[in-house]
N, C-alpha and C. Protein backbone atom coordinates (compact mmCIF):
# COMPACT_ATOMS: atom_id res chain seq x y z
N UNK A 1 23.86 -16.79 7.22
CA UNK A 1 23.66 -15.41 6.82
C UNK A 1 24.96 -14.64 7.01
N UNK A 2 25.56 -13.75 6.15
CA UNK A 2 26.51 -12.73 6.20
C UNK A 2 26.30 -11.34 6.69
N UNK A 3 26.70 -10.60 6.67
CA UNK A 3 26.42 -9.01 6.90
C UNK A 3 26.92 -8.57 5.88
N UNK A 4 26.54 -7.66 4.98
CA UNK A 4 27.02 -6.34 4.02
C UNK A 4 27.23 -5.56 4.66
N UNK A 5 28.16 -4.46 3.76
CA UNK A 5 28.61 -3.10 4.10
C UNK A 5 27.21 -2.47 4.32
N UNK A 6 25.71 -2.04 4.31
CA UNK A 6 25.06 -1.49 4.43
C UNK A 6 24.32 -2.37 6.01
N UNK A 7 24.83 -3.48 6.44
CA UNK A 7 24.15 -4.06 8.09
C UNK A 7 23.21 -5.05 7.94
N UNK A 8 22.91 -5.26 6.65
CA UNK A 8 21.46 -6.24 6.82
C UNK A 8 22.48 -7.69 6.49
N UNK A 9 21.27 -8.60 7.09
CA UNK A 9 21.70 -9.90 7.03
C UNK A 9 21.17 -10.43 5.30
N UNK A 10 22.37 -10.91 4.46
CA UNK A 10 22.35 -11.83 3.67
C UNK A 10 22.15 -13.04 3.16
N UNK A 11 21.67 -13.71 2.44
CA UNK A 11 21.51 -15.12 3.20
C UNK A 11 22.26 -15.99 1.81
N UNK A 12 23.62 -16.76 2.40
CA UNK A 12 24.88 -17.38 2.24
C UNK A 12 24.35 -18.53 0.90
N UNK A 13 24.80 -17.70 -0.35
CA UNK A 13 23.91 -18.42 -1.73
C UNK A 13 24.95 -19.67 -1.65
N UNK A 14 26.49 -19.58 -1.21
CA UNK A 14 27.74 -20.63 -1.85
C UNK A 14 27.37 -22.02 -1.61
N UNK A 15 26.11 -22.33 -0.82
CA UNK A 15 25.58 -23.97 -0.86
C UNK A 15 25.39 -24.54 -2.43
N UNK A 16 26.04 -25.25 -3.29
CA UNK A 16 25.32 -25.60 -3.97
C UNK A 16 24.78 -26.90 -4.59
N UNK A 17 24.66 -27.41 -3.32
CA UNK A 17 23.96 -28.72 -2.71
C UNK A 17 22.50 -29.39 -3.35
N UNK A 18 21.75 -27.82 -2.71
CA UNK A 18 20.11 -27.43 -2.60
C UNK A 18 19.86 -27.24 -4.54
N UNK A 19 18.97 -27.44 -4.53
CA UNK A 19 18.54 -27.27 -6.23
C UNK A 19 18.45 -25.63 -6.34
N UNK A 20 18.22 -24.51 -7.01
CA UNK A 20 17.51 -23.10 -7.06
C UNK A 20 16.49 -23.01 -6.65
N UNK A 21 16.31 -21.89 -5.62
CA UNK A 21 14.73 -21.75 -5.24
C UNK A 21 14.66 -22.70 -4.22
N UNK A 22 14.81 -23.78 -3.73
CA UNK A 22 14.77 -24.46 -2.75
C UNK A 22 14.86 -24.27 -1.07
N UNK A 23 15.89 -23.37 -1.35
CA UNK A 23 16.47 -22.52 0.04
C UNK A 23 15.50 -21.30 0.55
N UNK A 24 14.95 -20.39 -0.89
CA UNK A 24 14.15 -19.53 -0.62
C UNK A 24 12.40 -19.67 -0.32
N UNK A 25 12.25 -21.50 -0.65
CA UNK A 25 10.97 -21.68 -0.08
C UNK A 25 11.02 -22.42 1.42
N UNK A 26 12.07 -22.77 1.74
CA UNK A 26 11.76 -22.89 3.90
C UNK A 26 11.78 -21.64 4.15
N UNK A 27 12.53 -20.82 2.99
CA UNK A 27 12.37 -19.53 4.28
C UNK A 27 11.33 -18.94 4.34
N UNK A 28 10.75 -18.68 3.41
CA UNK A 28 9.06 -18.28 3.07
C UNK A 28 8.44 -19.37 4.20
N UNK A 29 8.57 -20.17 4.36
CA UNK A 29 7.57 -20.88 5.33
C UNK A 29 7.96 -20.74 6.66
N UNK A 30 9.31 -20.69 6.89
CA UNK A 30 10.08 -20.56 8.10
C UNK A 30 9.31 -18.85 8.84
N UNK A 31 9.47 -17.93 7.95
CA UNK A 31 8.69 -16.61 8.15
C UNK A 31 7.52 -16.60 8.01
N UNK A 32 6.92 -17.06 7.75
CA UNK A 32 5.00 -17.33 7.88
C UNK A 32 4.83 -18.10 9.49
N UNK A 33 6.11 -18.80 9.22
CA UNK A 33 5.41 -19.81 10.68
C UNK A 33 6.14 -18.46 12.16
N UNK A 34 7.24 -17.69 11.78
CA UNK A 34 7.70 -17.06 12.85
C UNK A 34 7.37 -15.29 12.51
N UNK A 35 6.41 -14.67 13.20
CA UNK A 35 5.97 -13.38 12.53
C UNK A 35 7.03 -12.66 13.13
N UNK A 36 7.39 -12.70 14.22
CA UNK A 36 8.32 -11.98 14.50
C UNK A 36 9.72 -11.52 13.66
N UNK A 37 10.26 -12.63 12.91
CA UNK A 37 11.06 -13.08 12.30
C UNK A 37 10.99 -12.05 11.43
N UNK A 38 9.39 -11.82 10.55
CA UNK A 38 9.21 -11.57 9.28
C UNK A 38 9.12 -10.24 9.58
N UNK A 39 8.44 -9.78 10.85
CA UNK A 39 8.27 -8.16 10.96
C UNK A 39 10.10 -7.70 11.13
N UNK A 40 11.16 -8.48 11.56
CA UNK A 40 12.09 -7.79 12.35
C UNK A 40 13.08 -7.45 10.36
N UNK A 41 12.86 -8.38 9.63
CA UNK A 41 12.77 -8.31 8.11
C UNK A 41 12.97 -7.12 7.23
N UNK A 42 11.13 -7.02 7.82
CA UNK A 42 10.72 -5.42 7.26
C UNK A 42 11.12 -4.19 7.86
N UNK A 43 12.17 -3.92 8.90
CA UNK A 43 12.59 -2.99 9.38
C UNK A 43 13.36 -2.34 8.19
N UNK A 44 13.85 -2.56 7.46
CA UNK A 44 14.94 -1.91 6.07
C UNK A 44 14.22 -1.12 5.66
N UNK A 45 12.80 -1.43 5.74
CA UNK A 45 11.49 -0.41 4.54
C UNK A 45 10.89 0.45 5.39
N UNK A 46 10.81 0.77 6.89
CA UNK A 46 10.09 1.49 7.61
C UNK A 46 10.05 2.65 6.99
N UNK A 47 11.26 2.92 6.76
CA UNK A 47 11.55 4.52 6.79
C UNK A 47 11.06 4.77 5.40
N UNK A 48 10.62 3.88 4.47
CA UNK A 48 10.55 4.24 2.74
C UNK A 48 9.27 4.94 2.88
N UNK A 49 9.52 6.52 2.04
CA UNK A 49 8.26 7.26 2.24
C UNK A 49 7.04 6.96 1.27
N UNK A 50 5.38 6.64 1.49
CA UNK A 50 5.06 5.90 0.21
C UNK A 50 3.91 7.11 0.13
N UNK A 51 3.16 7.61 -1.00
CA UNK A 51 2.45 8.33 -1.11
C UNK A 51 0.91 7.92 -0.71
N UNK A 52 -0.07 7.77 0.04
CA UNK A 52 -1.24 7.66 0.08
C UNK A 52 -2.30 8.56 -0.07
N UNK A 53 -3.54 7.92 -0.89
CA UNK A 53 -4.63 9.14 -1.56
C UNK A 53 -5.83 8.54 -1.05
N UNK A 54 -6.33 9.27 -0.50
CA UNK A 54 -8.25 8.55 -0.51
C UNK A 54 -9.12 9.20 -1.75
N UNK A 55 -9.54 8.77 -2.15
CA UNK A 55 -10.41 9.12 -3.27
C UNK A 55 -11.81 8.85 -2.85
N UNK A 56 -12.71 10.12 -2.88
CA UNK A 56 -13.80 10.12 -2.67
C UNK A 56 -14.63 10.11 -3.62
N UNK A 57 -14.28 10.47 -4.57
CA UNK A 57 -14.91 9.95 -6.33
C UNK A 57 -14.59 10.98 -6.93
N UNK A 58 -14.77 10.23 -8.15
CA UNK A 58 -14.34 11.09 -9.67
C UNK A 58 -15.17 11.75 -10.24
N UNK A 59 -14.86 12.70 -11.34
CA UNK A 59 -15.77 13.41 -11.94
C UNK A 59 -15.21 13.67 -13.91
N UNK A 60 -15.91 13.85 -14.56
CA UNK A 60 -15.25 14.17 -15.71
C UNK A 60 -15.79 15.47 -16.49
N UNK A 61 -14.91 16.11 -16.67
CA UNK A 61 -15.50 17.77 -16.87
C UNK A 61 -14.56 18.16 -17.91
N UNK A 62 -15.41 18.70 -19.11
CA UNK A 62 -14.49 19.81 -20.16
C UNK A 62 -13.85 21.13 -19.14
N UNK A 63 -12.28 21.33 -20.02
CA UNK A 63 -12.09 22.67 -19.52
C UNK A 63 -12.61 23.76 -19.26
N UNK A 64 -13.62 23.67 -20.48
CA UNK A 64 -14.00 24.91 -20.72
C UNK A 64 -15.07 24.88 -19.08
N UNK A 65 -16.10 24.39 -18.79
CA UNK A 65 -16.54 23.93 -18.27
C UNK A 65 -15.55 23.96 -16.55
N UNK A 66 -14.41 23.76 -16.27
CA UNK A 66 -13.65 23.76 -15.15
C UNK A 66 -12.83 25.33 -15.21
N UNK A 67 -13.07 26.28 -16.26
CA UNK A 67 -12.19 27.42 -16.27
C UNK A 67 -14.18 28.29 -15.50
N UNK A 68 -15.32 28.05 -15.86
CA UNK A 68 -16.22 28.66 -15.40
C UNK A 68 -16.35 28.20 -13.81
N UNK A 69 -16.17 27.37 -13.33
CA UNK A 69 -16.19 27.22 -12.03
C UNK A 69 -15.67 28.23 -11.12
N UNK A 70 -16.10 28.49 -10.23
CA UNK A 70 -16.04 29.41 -8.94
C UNK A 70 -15.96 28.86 -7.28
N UNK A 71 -15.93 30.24 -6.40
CA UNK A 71 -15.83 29.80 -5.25
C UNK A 71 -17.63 29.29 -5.04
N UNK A 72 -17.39 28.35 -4.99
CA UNK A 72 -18.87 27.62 -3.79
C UNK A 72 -19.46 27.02 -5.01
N UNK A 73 -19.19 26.53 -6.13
CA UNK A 73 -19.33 25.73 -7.04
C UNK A 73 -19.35 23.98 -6.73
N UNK A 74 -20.32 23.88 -7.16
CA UNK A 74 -20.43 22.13 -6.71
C UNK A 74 -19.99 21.52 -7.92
N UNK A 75 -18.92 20.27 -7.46
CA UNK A 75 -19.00 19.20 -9.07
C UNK A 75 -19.52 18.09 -8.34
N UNK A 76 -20.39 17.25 -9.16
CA UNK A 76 -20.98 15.89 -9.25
C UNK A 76 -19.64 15.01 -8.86
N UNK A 77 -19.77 14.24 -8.46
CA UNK A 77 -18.53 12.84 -8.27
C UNK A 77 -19.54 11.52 -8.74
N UNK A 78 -18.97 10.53 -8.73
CA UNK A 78 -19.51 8.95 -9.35
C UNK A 78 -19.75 8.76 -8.12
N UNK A 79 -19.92 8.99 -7.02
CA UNK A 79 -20.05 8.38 -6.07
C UNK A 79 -21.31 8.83 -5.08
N UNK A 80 -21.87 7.99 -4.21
CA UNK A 80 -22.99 7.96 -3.20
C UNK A 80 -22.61 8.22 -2.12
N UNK A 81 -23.45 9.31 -1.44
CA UNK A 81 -23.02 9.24 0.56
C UNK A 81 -23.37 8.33 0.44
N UNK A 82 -21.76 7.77 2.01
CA UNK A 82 -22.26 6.69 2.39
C UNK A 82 -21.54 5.59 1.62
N UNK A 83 -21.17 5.56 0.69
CA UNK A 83 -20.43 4.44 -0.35
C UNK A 83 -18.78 4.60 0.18
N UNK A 84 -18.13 3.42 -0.14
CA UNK A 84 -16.31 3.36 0.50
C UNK A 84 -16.04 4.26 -0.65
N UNK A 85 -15.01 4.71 0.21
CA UNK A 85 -13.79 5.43 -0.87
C UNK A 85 -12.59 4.44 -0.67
N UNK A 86 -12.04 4.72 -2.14
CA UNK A 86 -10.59 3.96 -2.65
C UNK A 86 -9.64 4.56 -2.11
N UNK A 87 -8.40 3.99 -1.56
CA UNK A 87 -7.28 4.14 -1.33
C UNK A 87 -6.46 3.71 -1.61
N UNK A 88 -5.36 4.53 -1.83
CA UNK A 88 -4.27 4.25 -2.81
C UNK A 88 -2.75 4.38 -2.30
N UNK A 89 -2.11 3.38 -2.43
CA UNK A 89 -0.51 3.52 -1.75
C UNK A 89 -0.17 3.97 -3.48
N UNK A 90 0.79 5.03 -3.22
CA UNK A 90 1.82 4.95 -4.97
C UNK A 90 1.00 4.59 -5.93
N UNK A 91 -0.30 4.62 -5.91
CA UNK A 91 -0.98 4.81 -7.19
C UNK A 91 -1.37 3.59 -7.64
N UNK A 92 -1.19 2.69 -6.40
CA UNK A 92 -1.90 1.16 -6.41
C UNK A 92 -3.27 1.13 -5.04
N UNK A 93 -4.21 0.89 -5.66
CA UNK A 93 -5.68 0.34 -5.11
C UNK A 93 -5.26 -0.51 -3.87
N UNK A 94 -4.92 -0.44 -2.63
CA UNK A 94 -5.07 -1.35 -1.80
C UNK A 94 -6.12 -1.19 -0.48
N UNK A 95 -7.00 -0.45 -0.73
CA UNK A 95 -8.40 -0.52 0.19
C UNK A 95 -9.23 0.26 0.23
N UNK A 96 -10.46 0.02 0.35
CA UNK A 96 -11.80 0.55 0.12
C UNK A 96 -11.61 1.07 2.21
N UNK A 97 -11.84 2.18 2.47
CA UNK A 97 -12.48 2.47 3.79
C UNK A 97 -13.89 3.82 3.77
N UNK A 98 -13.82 4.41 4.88
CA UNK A 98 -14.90 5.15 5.36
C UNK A 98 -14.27 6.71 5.65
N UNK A 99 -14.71 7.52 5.70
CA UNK A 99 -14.53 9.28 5.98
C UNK A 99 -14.85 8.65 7.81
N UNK A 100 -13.59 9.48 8.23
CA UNK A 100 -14.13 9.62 9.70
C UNK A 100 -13.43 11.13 10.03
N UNK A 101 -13.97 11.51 11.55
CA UNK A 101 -13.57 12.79 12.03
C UNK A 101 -12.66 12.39 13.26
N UNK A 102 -11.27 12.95 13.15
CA UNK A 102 -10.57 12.67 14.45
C UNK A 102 -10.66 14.17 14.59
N UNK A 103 -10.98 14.50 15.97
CA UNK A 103 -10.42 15.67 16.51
C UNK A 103 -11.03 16.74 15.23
N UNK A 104 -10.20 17.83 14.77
CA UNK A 104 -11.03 18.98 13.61
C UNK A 104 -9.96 18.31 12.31
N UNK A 105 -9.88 16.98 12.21
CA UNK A 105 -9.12 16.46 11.27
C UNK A 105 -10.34 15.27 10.07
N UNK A 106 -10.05 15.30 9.23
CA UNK A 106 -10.90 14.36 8.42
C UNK A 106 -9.45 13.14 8.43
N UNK A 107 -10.10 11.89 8.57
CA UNK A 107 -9.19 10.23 8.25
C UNK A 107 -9.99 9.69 7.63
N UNK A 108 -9.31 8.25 7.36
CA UNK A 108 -9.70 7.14 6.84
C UNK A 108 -9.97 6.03 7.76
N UNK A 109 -10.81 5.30 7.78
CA UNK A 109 -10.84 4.17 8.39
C UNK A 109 -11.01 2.77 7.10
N UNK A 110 -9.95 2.33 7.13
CA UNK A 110 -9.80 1.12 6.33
C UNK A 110 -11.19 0.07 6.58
N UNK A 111 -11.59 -0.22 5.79
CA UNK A 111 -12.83 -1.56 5.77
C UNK A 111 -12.57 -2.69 5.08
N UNK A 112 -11.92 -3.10 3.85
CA UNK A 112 -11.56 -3.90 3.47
C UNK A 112 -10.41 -3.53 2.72
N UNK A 113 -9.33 -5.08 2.67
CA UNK A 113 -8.06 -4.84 2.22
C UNK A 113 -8.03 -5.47 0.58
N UNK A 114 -7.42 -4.64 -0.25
CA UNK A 114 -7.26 -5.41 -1.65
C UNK A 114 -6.83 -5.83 -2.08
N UNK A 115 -6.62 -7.35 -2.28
CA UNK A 115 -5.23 -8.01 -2.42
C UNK A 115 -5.41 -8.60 -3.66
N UNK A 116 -4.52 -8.27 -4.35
CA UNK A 116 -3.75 -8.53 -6.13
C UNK A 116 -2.95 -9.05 -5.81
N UNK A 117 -2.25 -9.59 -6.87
CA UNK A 117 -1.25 -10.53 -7.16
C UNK A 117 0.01 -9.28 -7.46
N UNK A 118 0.93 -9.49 -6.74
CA UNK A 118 2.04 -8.93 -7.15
C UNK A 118 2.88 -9.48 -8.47
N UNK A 119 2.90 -8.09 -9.42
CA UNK A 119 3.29 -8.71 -10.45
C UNK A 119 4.78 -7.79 -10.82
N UNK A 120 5.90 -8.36 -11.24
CA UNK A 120 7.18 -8.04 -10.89
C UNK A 120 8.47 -8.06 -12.14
């Protein structure tokens, strides 16, 4: 591994011994087998700010229809008390959780995680 002008470790392509891709699958396994390894990795991204949304359900309404609405006006949502709400990193689906109360704060409590195929 090298260092760049920005501090992170590089990893030294000038072997060209190894076939392509060869080098980058021990390391994939090398980091599965050492978590430490893989978390100390992800330190570059800590700081990346990502947007998260809970969605408690949707609704679909004419304008005309959303310009008559008022204070203490109810809209319908697709959704059931009691049913998960979606959560969203950047506008990608990655988990269904629950409404909870911390303190005079409304959270999320994650229940299941959604895993897609990263596509690139």
């Amino acid at each position: 591994m090298s260092e760049n002008e920005t501090g992170m470790d590089l990893p030294d392509l000038s072997n060209t011994d190894a076939p392509h891709g060869a080098e980058d699958k021990s390391d994939a396994a090398q980091n599965a087998a050492d978590p430490q390894r893989s978390a100390a990795d992800l330190e570059a991204v800590f700081d990346v700010p990502v947007n998260v949304s809970a969605v408690l359900g949707k609704a679909h309404i004419e304008v005309s229809d959303l310009l008559k609405l008022g204070r203490g006006a109810v809209v319908e949502l697709d959704r059931k008390v009691g049913e998960a709400i979606d959560i969203y990193v950047n506008d990608r689906l990655v988990a269904r959780g629950e409404v909870v109360i911390v303190e005079d704060r409304l959270g999320v409590t994650m229940t299941e995680i959604i895993k897609t195929g990263i596509s690139g």
